[in-house]
N, C-alpha and C. Protein backbone atom coordinates (compact mmCIF):
# COMPACT_ATOMS: atom_id res chain seq x y z
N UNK A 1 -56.55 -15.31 -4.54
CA UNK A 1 -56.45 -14.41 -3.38
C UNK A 1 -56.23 -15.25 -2.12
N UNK A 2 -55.35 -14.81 -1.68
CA UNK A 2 -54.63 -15.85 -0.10
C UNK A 2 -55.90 -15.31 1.26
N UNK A 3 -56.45 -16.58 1.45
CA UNK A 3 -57.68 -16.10 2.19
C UNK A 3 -56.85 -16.93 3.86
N UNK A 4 -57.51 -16.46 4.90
CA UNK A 4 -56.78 -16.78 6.45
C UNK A 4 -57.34 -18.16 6.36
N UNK A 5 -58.26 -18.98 6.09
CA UNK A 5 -58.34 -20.16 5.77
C UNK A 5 -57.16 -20.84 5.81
N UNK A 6 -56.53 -20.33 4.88
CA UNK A 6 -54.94 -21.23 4.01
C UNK A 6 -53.65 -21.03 4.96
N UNK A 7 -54.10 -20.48 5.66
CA UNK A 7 -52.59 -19.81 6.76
C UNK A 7 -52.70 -20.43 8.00
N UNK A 8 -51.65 -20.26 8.99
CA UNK A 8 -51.42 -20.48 9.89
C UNK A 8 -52.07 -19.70 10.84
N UNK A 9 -52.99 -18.71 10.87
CA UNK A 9 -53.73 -18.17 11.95
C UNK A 9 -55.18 -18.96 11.48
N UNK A 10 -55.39 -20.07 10.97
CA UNK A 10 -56.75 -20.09 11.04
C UNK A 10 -57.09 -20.61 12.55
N UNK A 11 -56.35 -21.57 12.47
CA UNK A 11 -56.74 -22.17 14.22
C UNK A 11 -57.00 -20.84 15.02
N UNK A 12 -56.23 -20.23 14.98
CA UNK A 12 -56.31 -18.71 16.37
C UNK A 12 -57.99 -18.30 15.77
N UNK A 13 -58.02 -18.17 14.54
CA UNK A 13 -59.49 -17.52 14.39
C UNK A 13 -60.12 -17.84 14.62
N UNK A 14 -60.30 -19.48 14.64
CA UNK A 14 -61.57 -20.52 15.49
C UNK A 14 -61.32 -20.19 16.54
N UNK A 15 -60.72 -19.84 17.31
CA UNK A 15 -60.88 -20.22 18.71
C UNK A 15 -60.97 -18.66 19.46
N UNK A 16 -61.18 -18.08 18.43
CA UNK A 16 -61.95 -16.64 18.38
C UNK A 16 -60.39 -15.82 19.17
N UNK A 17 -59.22 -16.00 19.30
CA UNK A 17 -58.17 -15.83 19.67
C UNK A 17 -57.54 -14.82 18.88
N UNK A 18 -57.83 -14.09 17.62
CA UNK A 18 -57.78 -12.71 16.88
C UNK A 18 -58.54 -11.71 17.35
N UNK A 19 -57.80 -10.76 17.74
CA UNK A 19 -58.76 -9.83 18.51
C UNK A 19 -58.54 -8.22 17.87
N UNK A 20 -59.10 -7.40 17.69
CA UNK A 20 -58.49 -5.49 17.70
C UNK A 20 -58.03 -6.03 16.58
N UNK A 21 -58.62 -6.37 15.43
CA UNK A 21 -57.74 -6.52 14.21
C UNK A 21 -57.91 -4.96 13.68
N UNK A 22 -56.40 -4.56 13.20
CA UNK A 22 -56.52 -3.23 12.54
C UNK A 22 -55.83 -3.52 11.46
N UNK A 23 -55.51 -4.71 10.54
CA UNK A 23 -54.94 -4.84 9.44
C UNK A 23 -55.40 -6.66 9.53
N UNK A 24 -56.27 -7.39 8.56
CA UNK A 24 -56.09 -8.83 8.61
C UNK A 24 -56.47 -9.02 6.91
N UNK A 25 -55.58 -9.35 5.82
CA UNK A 25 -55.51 -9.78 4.86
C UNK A 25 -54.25 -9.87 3.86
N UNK A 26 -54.14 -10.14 2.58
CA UNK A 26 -53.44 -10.62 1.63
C UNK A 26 -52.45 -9.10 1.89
N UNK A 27 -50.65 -9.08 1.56
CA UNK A 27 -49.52 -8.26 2.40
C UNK A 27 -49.80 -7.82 0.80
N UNK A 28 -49.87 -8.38 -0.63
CA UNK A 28 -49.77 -7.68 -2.00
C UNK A 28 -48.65 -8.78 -2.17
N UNK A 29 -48.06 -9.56 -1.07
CA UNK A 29 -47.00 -10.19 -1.76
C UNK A 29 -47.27 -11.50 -2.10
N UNK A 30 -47.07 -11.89 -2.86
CA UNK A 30 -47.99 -13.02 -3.67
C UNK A 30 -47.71 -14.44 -2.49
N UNK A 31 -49.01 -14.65 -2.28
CA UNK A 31 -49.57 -15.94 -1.15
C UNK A 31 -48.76 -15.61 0.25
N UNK A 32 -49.09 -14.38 0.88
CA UNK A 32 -48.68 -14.23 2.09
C UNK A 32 -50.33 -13.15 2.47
N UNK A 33 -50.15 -13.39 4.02
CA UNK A 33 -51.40 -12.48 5.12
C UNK A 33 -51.14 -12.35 5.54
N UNK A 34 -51.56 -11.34 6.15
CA UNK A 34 -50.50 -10.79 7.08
C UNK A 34 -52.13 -10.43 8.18
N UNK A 35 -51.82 -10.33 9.57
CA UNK A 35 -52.05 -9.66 10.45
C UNK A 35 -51.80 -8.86 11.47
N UNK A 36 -52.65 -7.66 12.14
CA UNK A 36 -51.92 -6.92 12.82
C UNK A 36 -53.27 -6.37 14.06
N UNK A 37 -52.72 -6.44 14.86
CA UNK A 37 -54.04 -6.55 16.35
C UNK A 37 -53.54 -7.47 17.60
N UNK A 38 -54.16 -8.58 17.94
CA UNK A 38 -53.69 -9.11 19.43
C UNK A 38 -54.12 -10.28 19.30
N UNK A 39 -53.29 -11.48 20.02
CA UNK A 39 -53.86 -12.96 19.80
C UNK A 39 -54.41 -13.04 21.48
N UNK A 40 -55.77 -13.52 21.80
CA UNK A 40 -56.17 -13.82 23.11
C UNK A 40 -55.07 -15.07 23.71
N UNK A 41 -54.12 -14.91 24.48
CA UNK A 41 -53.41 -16.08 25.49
C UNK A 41 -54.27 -16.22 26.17
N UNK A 42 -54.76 -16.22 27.46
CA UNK A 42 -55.77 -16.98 28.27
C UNK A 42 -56.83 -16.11 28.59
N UNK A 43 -57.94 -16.99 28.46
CA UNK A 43 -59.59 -16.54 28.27
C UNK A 43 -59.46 -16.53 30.09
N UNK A 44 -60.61 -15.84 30.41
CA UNK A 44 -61.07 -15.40 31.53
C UNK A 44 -62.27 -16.17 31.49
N UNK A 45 -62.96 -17.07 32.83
CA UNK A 45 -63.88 -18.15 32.80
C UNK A 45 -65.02 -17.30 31.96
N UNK A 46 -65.91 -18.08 31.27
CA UNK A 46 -66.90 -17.25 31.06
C UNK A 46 -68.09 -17.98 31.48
N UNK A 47 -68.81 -16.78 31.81
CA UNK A 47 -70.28 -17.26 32.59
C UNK A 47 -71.89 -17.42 31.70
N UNK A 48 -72.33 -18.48 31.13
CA UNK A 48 -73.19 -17.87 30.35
C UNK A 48 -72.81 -17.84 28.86
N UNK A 49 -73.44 -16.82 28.08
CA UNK A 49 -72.76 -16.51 26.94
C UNK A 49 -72.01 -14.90 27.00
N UNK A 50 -72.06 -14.37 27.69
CA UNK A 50 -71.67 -13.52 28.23
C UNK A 50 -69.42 -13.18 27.11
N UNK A 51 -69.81 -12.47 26.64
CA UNK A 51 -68.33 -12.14 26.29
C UNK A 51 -67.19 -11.11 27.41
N UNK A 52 -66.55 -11.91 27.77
CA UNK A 52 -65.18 -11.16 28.51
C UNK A 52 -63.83 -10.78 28.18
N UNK A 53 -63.40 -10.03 28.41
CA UNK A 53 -61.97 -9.73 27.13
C UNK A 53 -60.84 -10.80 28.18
N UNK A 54 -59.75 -11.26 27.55
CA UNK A 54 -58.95 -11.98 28.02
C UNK A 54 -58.12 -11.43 28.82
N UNK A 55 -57.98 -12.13 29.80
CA UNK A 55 -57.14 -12.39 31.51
C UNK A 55 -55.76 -11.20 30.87
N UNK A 56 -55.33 -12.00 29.25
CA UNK A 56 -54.45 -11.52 29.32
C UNK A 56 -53.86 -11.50 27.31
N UNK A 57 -53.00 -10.77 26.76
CA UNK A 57 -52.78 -11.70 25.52
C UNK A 57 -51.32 -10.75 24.73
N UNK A 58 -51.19 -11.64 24.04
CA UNK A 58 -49.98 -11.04 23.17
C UNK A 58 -50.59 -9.92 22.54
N UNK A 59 -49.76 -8.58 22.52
CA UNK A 59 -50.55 -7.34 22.04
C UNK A 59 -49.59 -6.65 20.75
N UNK A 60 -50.32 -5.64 20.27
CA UNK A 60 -49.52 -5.12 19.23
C UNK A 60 -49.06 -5.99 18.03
N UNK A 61 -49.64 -7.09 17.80
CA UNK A 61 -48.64 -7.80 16.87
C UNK A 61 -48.93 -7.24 15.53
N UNK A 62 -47.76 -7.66 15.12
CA UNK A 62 -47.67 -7.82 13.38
C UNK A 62 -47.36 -8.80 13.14
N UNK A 63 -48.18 -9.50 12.07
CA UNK A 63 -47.03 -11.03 11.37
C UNK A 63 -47.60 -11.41 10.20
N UNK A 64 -46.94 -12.06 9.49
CA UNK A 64 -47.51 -12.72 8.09
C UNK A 64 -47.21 -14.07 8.22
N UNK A 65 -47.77 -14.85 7.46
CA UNK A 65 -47.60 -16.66 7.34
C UNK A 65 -47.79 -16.73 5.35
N UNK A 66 -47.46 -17.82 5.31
CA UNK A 66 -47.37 -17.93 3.87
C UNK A 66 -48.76 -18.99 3.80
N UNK A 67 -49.36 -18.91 2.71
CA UNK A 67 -50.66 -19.71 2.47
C UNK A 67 -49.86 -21.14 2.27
N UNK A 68 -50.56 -21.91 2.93
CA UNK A 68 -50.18 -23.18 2.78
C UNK A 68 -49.02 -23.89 3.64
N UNK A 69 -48.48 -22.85 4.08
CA UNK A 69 -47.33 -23.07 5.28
C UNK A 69 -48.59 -23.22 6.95
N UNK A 70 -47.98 -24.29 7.62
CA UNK A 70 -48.64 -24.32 8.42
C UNK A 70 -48.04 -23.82 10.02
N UNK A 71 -46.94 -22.84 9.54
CA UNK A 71 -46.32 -22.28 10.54
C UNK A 71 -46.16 -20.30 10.66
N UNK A 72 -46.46 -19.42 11.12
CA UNK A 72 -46.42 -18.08 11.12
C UNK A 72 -44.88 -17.93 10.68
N UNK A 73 -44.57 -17.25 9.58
CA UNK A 73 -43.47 -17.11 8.97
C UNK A 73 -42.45 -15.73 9.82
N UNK A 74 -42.91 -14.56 10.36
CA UNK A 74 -42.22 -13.41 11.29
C UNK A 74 -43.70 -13.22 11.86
N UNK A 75 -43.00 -12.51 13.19
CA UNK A 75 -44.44 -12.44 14.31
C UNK A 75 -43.31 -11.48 14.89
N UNK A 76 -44.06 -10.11 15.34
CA UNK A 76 -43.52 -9.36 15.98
C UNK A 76 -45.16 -9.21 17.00
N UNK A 77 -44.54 -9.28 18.78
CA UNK A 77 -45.53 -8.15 19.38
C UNK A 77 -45.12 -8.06 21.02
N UNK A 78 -46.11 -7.79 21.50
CA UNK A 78 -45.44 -7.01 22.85
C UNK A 78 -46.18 -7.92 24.09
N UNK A 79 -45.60 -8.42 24.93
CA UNK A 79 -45.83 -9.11 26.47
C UNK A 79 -45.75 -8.54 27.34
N UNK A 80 -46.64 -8.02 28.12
CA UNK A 80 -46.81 -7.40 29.19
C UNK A 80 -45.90 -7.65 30.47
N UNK A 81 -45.99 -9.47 30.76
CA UNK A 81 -45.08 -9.83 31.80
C UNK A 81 -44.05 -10.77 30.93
N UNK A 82 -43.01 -11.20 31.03
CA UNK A 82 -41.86 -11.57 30.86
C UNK A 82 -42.67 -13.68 31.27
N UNK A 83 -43.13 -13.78 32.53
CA UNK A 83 -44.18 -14.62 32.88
C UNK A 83 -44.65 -15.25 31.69
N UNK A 84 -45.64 -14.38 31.08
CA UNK A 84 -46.87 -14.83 29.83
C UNK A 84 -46.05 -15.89 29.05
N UNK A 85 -44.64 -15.72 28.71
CA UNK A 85 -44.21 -16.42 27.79
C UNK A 85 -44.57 -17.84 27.62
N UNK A 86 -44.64 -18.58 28.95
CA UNK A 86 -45.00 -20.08 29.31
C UNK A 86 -46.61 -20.18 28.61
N UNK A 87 -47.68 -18.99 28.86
CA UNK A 87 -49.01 -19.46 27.83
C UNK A 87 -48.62 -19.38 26.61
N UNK A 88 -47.89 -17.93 26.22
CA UNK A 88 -47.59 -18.08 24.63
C UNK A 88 -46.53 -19.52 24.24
N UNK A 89 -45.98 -20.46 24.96
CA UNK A 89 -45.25 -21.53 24.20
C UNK A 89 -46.41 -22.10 23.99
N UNK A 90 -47.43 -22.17 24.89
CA UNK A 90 -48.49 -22.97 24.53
C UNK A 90 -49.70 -23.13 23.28
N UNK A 91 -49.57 -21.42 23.55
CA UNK A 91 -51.37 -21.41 21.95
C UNK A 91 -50.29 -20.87 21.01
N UNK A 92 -49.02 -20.17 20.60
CA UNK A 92 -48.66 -19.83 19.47
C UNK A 92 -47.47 -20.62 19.38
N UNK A 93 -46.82 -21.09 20.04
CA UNK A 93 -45.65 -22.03 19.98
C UNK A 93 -45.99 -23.02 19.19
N UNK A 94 -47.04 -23.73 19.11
CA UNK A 94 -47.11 -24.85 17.75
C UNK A 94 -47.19 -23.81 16.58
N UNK A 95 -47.29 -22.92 16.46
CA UNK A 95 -47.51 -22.37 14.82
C UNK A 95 -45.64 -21.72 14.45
N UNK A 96 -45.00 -21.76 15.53
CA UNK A 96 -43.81 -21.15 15.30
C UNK A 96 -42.64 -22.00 14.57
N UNK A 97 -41.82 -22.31 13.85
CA UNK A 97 -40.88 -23.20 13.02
C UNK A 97 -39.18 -22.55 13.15
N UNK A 98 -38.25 -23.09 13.42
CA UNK A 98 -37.02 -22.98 13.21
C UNK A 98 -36.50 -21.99 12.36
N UNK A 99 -36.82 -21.69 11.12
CA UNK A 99 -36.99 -20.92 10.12
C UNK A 99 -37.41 -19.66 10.44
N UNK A 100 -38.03 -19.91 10.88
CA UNK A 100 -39.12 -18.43 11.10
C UNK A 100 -38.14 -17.25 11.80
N UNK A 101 -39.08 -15.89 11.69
CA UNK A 101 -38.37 -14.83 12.47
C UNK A 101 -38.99 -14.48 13.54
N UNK A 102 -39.04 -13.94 14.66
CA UNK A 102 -40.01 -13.81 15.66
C UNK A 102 -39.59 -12.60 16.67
N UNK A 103 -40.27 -11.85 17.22
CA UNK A 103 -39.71 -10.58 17.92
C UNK A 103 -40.61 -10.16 18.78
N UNK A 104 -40.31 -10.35 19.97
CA UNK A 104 -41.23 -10.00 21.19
C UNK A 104 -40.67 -8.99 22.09
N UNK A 105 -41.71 -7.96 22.56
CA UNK A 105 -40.92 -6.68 23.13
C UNK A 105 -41.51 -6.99 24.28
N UNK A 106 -40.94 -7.05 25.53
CA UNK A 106 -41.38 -7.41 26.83
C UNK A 106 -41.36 -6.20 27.84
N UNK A 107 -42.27 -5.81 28.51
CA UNK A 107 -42.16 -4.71 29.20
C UNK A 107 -41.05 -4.85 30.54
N UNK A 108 -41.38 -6.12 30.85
CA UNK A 108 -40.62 -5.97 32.42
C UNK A 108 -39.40 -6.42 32.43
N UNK A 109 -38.29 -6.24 31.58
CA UNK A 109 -36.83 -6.83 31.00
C UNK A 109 -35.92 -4.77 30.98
N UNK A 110 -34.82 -5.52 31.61
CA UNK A 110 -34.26 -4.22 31.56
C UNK A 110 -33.86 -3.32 30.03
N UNK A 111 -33.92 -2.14 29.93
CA UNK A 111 -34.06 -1.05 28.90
C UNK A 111 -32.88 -1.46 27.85
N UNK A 112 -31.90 -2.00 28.67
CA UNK A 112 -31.02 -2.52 27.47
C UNK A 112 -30.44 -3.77 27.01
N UNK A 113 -31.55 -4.45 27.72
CA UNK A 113 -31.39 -5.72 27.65
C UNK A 113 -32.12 -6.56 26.26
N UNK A 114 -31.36 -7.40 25.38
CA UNK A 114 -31.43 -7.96 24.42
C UNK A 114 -30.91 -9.62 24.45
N UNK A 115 -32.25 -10.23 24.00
CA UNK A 115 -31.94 -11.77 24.40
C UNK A 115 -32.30 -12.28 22.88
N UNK A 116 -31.37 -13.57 22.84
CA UNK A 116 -32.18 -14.58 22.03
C UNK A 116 -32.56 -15.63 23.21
N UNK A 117 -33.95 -16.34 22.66
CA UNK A 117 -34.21 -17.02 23.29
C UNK A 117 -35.10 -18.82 22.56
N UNK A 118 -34.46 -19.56 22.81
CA UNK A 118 -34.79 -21.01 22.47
C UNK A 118 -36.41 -21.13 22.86
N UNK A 119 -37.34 -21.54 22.08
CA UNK A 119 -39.12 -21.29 22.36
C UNK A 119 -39.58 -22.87 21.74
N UNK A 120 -39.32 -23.73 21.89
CA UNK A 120 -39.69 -25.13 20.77
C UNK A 120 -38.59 -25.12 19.93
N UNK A 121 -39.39 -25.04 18.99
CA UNK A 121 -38.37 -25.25 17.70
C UNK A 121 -37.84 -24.08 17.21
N UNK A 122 -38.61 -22.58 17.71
CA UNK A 122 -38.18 -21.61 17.71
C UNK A 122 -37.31 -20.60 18.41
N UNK A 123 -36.79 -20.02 17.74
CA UNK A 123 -35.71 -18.65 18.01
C UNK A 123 -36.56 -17.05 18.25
N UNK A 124 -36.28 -17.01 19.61
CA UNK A 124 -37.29 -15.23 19.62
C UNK A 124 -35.95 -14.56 20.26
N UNK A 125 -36.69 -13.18 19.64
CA UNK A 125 -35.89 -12.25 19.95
C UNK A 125 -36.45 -11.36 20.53
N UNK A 126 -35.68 -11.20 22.21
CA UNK A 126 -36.59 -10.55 23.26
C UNK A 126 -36.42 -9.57 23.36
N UNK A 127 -36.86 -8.69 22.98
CA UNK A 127 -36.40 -6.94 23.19
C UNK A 127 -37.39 -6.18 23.87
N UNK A 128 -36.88 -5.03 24.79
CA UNK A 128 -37.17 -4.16 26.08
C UNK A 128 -38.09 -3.40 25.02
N UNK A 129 -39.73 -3.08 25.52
CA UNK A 129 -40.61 -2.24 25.19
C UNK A 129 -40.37 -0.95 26.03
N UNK A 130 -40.08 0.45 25.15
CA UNK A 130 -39.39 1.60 25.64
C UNK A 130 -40.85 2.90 25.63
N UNK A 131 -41.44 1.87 26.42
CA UNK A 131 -42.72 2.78 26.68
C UNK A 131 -43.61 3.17 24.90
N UNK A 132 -43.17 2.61 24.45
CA UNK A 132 -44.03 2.63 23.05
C UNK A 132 -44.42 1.79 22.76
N UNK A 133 -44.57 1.64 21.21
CA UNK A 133 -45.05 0.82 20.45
C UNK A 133 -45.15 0.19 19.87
N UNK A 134 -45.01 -1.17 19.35
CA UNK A 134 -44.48 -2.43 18.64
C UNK A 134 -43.37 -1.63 17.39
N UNK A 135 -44.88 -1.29 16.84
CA UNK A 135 -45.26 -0.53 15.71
C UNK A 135 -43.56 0.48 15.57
N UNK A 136 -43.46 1.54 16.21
CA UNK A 136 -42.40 2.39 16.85
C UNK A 136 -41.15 1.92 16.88
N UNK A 137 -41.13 0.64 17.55
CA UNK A 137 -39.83 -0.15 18.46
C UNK A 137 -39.54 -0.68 17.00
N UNK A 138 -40.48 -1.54 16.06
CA UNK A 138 -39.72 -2.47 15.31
C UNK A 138 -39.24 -1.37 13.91
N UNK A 139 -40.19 -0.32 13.71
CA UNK A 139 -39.45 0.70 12.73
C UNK A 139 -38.66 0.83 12.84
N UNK A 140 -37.36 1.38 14.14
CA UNK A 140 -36.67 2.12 14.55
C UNK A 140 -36.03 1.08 14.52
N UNK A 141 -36.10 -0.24 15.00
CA UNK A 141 -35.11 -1.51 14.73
C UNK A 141 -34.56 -1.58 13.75
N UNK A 142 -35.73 -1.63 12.60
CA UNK A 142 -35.60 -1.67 11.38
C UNK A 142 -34.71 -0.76 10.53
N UNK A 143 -34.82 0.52 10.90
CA UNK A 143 -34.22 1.66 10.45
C UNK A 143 -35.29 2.55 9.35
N UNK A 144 -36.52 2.25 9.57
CA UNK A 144 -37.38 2.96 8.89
C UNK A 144 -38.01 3.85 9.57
N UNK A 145 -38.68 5.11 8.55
CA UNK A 145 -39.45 6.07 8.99
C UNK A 145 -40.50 6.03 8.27
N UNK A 146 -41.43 6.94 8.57
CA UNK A 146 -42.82 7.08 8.22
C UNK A 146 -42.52 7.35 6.63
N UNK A 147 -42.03 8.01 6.39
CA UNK A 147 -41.78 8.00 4.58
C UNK A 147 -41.90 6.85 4.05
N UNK A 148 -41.24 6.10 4.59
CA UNK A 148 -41.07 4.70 4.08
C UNK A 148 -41.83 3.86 2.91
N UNK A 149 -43.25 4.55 4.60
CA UNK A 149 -44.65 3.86 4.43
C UNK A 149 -45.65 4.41 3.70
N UNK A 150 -45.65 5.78 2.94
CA UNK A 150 -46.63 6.61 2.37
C UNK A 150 -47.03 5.93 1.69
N UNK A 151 -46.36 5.37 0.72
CA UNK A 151 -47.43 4.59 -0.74
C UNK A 151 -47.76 3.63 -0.43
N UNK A 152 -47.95 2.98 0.21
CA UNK A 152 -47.90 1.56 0.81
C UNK A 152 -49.45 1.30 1.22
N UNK A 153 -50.44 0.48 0.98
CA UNK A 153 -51.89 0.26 1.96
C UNK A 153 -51.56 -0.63 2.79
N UNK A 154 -51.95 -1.07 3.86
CA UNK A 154 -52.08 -1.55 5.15
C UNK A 154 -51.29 -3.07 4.93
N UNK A 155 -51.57 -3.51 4.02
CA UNK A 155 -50.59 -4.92 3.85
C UNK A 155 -49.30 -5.12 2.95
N UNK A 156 -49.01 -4.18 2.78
CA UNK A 156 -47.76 -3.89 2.23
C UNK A 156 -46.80 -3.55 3.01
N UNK A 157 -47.63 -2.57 3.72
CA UNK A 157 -46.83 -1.81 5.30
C UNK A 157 -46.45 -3.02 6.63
N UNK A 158 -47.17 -3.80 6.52
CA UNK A 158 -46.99 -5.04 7.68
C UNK A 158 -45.95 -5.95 6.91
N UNK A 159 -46.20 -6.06 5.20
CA UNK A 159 -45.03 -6.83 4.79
C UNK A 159 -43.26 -6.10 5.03
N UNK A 160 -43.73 -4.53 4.42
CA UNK A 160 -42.41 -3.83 4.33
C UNK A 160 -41.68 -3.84 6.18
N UNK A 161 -42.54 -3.76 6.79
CA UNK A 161 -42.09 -3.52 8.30
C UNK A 161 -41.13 -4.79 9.26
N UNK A 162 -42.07 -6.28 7.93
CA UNK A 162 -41.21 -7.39 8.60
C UNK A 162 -40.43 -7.96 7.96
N UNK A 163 -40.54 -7.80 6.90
CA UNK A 163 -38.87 -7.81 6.05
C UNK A 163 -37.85 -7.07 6.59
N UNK A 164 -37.79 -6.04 6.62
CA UNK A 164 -36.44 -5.09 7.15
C UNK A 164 -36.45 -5.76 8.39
N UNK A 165 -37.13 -6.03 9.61
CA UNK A 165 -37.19 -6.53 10.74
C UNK A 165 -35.87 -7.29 10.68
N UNK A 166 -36.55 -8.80 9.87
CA UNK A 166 -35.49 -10.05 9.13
C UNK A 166 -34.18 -9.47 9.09
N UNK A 167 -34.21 -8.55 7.98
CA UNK A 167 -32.33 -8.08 7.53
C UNK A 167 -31.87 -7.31 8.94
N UNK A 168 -32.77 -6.37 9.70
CA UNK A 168 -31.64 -6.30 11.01
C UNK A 168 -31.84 -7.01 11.90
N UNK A 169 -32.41 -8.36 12.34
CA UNK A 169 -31.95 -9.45 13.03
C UNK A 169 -30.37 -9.62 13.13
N UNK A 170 -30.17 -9.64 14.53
CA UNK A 170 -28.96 -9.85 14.77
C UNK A 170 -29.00 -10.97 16.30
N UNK A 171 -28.00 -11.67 16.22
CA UNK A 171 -27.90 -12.84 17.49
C UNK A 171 -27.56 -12.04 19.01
N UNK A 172 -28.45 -11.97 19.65
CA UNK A 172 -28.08 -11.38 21.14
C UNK A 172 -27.78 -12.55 21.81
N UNK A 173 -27.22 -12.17 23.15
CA UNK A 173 -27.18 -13.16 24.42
C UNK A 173 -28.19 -14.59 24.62
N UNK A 174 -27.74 -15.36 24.14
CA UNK A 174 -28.95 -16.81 24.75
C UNK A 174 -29.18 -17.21 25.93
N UNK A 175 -30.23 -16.99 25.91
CA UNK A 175 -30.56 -16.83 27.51
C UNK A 175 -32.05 -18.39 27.32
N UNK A 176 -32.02 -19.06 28.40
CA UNK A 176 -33.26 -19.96 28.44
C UNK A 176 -34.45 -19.19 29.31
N UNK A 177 -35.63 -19.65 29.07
CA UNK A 177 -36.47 -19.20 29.70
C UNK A 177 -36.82 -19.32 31.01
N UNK A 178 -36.03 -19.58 32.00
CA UNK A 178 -35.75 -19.69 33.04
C UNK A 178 -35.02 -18.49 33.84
N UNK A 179 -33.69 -18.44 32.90
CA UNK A 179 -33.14 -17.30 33.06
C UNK A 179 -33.45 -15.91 32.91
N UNK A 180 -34.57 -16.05 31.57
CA UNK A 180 -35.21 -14.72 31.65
C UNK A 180 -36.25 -14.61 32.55
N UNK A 181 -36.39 -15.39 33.15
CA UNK A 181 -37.61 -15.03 34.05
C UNK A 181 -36.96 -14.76 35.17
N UNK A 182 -35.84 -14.93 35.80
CA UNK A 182 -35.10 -14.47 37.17
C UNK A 182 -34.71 -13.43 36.85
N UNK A 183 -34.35 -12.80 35.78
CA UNK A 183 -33.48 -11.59 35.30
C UNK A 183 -34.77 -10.39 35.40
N UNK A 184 -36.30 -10.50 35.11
CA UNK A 184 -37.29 -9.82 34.83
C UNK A 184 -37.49 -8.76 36.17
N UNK A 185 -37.97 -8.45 35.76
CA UNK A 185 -38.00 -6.89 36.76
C UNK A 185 -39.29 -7.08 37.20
N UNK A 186 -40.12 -6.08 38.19
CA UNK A 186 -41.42 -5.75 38.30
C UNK A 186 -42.25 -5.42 37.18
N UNK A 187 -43.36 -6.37 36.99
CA UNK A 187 -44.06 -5.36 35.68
C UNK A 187 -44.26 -3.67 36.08
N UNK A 188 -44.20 -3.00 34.87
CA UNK A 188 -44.66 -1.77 35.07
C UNK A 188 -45.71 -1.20 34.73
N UNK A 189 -46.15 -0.05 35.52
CA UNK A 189 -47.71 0.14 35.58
C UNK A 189 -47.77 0.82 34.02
N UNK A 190 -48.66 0.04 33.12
CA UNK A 190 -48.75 1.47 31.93
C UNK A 190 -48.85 2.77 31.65
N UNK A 191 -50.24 3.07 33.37
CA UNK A 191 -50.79 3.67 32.99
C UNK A 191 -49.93 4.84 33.95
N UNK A 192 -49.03 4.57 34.24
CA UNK A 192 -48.18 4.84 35.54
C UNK A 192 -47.58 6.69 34.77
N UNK A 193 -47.57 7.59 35.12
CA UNK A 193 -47.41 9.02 34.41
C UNK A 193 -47.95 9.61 33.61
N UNK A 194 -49.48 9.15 33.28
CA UNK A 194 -50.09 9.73 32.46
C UNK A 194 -50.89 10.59 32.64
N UNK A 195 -50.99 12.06 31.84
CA UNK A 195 -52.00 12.80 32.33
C UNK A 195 -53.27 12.27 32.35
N UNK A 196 -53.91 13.02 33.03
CA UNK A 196 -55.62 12.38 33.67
C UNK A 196 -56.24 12.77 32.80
């Protein structure tokens, strides 16, 4: 049984950097884990022993790593500011590899705007968050619907969701991270039209 030990999120788990887990174990596909919840990017000082939720962090994700690979094999999730990217090269950028697939939905990037973008050794693919949900955005990427997913338990569904991801990967505009950060818009308020 592929335990998070053997994977590439163990470091994040020491450093207590797994957070809102709503899916964390073995995908059914033999020596892969998958997780699905939020990695903490930067802690907020803490005073005491006192627990504080983080300043800030990569949200919504999905991803699997292969046991024994010491790199996250697909990582899909959502960035609030276009900004954050510079902490995420930092705490998830060593776990990311050339190989790998990767998909980040950024809120403050225009609605039809689609980037590849150079991250280390890695290739991300920056796509506009359309007021939803990772979850939502990468189905619909994908070309799947909820049918899809009926027979499926919780790690099958994170495997089936990032496979198809993989096959509709396609090469957008290369843009450096420089450029996407002049191109970025105002963040937008989330909570900005919601009934009370």
């Amino acid at each position: 049984m592929t335990s998070i030990e053997t994977t590439a999120f163990a470091g994040l788990e020491k450093e207590n950097r797994l957070l809102n887990a709503v899916f964390k174990g073995p995908t059914g596909k033999p020596g892969y884990y998958g997780f699905r919840g939020d990695f903490a990017l930067k802690f907020q000082p803490q005073l005491a022993d006192e627990a504080r939720p983080p300043e800030y962090k990569l949200e919504q994700i999905v991803a699997i790593a292969k046991e024994g690979a010491g790199t996250i094999e697909i990582l899909a999730g959502y960035l609030h500011d276009f900004a954050y990217f510079e902490t995420f090269k930092e705490v998830v950028g060593p776990l990311l590899s050339a190989e790998g697939s990767y998909f980040i939905f950024v809120n403050n990037i225009d609605l039809l705007a689609k980037y590849t973008m150079p991250l280390g050794d890695a290739t991300i693919t920056v796509l506009p968050c359309d007021e939803s949900t990772v979850w939502k955005e990468l189905s619909d990427f994908s070309g799947l619907d909820k049918n899809d997913f009926k027979k499926l338990d919780g790690g099958g569904k994170v495997q089936l969701i990032l496979d198809k991801a993989v096959e509709a990967k396609e090469a957008y505009e290369s843009i450096s991270y420089e450029q996407g950060l002049a191109r970025a818009e105002p963040v937008k308020n989330r909570n900005e039209n919601r009934p009370v």
